[in-house]
Protein backbone atom coordinates (compact mmCIF):
# COMPACT_ATOMS: atom_id res chain seq x y z
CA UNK A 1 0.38 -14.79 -11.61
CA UNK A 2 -1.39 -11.88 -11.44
CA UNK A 3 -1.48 -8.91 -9.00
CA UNK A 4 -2.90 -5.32 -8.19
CA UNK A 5 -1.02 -2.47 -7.39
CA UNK A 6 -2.82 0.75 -5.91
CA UNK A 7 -1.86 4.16 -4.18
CA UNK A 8 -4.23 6.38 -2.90
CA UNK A 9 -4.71 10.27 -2.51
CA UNK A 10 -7.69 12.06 -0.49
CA UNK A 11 -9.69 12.11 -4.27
CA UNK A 12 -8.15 10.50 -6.41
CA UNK A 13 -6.60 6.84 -6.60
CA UNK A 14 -4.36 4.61 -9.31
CA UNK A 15 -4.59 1.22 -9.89
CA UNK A 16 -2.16 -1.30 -11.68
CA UNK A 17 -1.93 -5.18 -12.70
CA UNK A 18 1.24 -6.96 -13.46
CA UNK A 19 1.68 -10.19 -14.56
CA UNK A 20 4.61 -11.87 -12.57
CA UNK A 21 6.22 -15.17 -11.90
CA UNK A 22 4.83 -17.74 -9.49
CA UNK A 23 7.55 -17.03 -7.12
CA UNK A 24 7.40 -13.45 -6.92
CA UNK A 25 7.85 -11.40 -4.12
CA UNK A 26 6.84 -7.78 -3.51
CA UNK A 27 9.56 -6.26 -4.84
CA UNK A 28 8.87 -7.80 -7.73
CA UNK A 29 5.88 -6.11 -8.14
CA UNK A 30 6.84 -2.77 -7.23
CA UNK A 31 9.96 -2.85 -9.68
CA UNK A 32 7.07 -4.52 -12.39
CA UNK A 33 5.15 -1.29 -11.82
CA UNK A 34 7.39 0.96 -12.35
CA UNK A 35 6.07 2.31 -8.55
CA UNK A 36 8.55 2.42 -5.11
CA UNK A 37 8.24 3.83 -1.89
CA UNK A 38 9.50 7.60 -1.29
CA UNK A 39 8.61 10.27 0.69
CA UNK A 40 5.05 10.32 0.09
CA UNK A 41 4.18 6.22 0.57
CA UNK A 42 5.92 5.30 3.00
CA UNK A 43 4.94 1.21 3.70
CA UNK A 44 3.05 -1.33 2.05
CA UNK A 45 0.50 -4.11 2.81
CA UNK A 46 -1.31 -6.94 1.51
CA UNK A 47 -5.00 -6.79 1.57
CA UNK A 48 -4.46 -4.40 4.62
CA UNK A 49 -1.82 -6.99 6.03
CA UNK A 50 1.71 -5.28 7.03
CA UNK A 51 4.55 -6.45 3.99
CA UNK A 52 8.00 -5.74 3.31
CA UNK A 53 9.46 -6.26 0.32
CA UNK A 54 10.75 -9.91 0.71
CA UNK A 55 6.80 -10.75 1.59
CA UNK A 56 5.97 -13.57 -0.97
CA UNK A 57 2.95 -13.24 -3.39
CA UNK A 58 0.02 -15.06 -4.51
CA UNK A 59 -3.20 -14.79 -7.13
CA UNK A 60 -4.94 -11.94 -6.96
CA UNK A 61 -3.25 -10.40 -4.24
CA UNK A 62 -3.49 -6.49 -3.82
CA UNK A 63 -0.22 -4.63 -2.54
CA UNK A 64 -1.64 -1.31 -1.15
CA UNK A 65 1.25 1.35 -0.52
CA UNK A 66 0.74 3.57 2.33
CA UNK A 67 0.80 6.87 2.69
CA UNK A 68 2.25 8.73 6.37
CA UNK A 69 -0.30 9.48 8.91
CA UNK A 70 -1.00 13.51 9.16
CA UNK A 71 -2.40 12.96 12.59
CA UNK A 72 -2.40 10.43 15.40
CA UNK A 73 -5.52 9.03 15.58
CA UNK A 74 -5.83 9.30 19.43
CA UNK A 75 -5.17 12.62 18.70
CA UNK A 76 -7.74 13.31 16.39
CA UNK A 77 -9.99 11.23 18.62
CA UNK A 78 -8.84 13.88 21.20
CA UNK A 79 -9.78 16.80 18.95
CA UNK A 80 -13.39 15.24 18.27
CA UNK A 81 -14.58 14.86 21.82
CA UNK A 82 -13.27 18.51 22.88
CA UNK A 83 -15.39 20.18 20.37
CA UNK A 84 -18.68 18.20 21.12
């Protein structure tokens, strides 16, 4: 089967496929791509659904690893409304 692979920065993104078997897990893919989680990505999901590494795969699925939040978002919700 295949599946996607991307990681994304504020402008710029990168994109892989990997081929894999029908069992595969996440894991899989990640070692298949060469790509793990460190500092920077931090999690991973599965067309925006939370995964872990043991998550099992299908076609055309797209493993999106996640970089840390910089900010809260009620926080930056905070900061919004204070300067309007």
């Amino acid at each position: 089967m295949r599946v996607q692979l991307i990681r994304a920065w504020p402008h710029r993104h990168a994109r892989v496929e990997v081929e894999l078997a029908a069992d595969a897990c996440v894991a899989d893919a990640l070692a298949a791509s060469g790509w793990n989680l460190d500092h920077e990505f931090v999690a991973m999901s599965v067309f925006s659904v939370p995964a872990t590494p043991a998550t099992a795969l299908h076609e055309g699925d797209r493993i999106e690893l996640l970089r840390a939040l910089r900010l809260d978002p009620m926080a930056a919700r905070r900061r919004r409304a204070a300067k309007s």
